[in-house]
N, C-alpha and C. Protein backbone atom coordinates (compact mmCIF):
# COMPACT_ATOMS: atom_id res chain seq x y z
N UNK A 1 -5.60 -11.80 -1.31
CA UNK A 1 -4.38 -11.75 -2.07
C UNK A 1 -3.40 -12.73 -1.42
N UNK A 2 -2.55 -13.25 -2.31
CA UNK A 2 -1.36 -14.43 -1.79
C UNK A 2 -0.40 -13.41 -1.66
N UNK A 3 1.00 -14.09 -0.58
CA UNK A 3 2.38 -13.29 -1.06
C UNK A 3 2.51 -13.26 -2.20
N UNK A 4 2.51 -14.10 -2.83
CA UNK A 4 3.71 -13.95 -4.40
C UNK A 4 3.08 -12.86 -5.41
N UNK A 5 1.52 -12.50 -4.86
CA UNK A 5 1.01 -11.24 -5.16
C UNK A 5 1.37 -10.14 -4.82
N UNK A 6 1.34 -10.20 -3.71
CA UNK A 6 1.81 -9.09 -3.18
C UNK A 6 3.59 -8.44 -3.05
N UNK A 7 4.11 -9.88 -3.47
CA UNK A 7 5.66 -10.03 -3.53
C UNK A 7 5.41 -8.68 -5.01
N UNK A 8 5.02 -9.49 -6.09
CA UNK A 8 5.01 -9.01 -7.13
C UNK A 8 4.74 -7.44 -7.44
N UNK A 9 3.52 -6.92 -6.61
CA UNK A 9 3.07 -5.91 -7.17
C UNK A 9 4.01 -4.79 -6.01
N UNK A 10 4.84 -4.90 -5.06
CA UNK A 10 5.20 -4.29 -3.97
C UNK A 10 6.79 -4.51 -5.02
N UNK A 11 7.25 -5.38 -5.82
CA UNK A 11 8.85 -5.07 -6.34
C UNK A 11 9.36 -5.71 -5.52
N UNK A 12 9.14 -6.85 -4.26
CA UNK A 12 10.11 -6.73 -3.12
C UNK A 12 9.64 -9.12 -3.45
N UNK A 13 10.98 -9.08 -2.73
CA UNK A 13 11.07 -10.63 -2.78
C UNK A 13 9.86 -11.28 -1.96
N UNK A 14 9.86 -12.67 -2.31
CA UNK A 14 9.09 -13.10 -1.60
C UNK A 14 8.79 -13.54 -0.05
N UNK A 15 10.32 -13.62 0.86
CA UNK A 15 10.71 -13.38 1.97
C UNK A 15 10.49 -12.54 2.76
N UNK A 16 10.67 -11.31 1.75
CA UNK A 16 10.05 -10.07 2.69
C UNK A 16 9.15 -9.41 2.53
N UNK A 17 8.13 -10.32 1.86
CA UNK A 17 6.94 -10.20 1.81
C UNK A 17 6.33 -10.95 3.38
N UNK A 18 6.71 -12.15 3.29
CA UNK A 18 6.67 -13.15 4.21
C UNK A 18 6.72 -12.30 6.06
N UNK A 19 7.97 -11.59 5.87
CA UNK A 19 8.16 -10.95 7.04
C UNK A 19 7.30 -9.77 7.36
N UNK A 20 7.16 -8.72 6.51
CA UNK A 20 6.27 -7.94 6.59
C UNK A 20 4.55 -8.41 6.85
N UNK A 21 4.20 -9.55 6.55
CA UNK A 21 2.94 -10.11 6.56
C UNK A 21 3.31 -10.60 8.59
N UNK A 22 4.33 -11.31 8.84
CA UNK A 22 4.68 -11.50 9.80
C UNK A 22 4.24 -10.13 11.01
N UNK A 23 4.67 -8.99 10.63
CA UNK A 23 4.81 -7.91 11.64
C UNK A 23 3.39 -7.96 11.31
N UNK A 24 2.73 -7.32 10.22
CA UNK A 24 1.38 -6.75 10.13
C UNK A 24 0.36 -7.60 11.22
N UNK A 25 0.67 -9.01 11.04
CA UNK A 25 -0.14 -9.72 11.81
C UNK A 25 -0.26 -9.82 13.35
N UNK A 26 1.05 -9.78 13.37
CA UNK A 26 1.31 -9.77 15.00
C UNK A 26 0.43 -8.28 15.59
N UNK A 27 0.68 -7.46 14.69
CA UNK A 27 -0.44 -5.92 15.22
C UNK A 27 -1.17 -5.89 15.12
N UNK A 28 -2.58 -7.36 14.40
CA UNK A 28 -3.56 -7.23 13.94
C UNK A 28 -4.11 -6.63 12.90
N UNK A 29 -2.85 -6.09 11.88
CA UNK A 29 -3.33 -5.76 10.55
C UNK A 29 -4.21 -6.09 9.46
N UNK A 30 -3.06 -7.11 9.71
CA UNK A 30 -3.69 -8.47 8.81
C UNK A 30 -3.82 -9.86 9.11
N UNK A 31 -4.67 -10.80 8.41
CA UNK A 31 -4.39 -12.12 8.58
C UNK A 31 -4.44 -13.28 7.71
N UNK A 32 -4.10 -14.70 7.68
CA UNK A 32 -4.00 -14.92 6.86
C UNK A 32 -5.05 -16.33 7.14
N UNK A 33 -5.42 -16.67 6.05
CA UNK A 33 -6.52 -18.32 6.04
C UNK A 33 -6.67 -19.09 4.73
N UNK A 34 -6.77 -19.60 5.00
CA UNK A 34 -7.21 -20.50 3.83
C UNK A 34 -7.82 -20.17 2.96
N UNK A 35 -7.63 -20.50 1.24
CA UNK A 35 -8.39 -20.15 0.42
C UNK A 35 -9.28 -21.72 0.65
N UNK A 36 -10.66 -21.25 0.14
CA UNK A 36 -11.61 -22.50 0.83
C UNK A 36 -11.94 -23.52 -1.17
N UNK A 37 -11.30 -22.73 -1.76
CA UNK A 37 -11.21 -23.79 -3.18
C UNK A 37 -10.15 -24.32 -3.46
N UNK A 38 -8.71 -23.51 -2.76
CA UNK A 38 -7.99 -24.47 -2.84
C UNK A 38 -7.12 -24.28 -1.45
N UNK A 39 -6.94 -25.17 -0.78
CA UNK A 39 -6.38 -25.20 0.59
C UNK A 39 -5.02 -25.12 0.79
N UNK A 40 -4.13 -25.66 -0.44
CA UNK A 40 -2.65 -25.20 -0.02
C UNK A 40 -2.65 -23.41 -0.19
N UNK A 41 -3.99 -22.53 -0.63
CA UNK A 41 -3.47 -21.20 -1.04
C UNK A 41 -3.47 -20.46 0.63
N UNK A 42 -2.64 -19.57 0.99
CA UNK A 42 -2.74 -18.32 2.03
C UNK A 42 -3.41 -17.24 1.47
N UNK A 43 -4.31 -16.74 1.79
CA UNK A 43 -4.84 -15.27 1.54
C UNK A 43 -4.16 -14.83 2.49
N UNK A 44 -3.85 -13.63 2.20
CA UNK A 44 -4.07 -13.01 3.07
C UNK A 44 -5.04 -11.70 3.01
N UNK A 45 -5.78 -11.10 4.13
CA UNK A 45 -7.08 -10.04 4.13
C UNK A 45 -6.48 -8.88 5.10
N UNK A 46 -6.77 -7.92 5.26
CA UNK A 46 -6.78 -6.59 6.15
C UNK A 46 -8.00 -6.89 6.96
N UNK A 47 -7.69 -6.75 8.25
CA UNK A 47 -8.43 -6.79 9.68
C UNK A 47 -9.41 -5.24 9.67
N UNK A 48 -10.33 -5.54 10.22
CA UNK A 48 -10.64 -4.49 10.38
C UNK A 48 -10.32 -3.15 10.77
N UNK A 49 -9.12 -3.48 11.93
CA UNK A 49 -8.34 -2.36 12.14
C UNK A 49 -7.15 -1.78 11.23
N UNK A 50 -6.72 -2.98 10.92
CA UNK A 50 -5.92 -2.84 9.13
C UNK A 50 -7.15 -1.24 8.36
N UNK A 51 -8.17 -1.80 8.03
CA UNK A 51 -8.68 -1.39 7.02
C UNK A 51 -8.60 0.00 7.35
N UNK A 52 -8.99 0.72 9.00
CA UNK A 52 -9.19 1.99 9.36
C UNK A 52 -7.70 2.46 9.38
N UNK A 53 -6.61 1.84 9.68
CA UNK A 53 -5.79 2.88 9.37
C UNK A 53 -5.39 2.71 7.93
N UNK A 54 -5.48 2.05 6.96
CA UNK A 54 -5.45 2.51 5.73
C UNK A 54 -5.90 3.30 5.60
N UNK A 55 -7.36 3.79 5.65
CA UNK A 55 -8.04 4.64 5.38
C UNK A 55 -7.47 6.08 5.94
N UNK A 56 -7.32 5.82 6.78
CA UNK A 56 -6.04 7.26 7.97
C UNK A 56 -5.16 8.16 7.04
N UNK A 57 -4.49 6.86 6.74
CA UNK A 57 -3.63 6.90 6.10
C UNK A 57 -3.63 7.56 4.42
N UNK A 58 -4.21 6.65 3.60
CA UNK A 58 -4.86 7.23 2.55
C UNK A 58 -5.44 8.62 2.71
N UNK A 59 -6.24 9.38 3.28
CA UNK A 59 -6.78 10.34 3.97
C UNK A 59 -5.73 11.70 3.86
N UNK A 60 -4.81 11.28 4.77
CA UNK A 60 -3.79 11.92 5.27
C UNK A 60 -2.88 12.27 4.42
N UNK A 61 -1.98 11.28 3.30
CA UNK A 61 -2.01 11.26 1.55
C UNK A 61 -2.69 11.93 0.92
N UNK A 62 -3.95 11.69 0.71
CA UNK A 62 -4.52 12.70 -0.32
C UNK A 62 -4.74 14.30 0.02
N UNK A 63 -4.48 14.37 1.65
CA UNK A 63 -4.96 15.95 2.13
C UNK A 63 -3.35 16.41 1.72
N UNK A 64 -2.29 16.01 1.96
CA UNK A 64 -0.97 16.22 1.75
C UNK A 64 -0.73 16.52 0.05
N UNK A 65 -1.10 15.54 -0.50
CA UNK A 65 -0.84 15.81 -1.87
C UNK A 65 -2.03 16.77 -2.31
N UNK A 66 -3.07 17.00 -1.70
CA UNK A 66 -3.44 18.83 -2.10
C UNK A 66 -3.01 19.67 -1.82
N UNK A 67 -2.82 19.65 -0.69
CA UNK A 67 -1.69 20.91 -0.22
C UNK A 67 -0.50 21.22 -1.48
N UNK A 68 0.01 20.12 -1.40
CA UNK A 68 1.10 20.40 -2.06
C UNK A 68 0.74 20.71 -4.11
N UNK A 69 -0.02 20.59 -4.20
CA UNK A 69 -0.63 20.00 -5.44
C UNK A 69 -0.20 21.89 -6.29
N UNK A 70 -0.58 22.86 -6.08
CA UNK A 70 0.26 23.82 -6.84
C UNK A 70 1.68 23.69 -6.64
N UNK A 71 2.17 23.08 -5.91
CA UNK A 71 3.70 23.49 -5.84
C UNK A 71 4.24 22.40 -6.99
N UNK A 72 3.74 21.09 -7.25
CA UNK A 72 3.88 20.51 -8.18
C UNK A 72 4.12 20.61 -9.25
N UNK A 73 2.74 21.28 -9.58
CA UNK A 73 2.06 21.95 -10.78
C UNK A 73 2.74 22.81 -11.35
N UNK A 74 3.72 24.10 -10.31
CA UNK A 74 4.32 24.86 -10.92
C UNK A 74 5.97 24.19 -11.31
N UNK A 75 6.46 23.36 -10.39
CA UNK A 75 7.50 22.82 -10.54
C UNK A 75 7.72 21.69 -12.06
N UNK A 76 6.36 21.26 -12.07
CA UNK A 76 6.43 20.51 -13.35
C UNK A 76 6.20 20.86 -14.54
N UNK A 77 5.60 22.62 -14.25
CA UNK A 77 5.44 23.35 -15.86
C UNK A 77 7.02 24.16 -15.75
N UNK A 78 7.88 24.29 -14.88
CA UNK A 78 8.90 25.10 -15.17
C UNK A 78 10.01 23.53 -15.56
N UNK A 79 9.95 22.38 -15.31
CA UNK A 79 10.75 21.24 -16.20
C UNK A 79 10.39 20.68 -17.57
N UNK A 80 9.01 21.50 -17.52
CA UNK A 80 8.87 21.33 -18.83
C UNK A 80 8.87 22.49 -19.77
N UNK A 81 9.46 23.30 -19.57
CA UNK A 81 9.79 24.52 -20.39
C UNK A 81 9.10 25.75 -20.17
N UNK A 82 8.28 25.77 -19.35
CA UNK A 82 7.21 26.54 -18.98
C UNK A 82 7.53 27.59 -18.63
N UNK A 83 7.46 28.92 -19.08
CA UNK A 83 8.21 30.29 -18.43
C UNK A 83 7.18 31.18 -17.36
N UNK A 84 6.05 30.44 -16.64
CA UNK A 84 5.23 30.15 -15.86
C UNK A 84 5.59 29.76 -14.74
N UNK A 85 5.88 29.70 -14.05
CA UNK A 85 6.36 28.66 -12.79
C UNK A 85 5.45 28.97 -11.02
């Protein structure tokens, strides 16, 4: 993925896309290289260690949003008229 991708799909400018790619890298998140068809492009990729704490992460998200997942459920049938809650 390029910044202006990631600018795009994140809502956030392209600068601080720029900077955030900045930190990630310096921690070994991520990195960035050459696209090899066209050479002015930056990819940038998730490092391997990138990839495991996504995964952590994601993980940790989805166990959270089960937990919570009746409390939702009841909160979103009582905004929707639901005399259920």
């Amino acid at each position: 993925m390029v910044i202006g991708e990631l600018a795009e799909r994140l809502n956030v400018r392209h600068h601080s896309v720029v900077g955030l790619i900045d930190r990630l890298s310096a921690k070994a998140l991520v990195r960035r290289r050459r696209d090899a068809l066209d050479r002015r492009r930056v990819l940038i990729e998730l490092t391997a260690k990138g990839r495991s704490l996504l995964a952590g992460l994601s993980l940790a998200h989805r166990n959270e949003l089960r937990r919570l997942a009746p409390l939702l459920i009841r909160l979103l049938a009582h905004v929707q008229g639901n005399s259920n809650p």
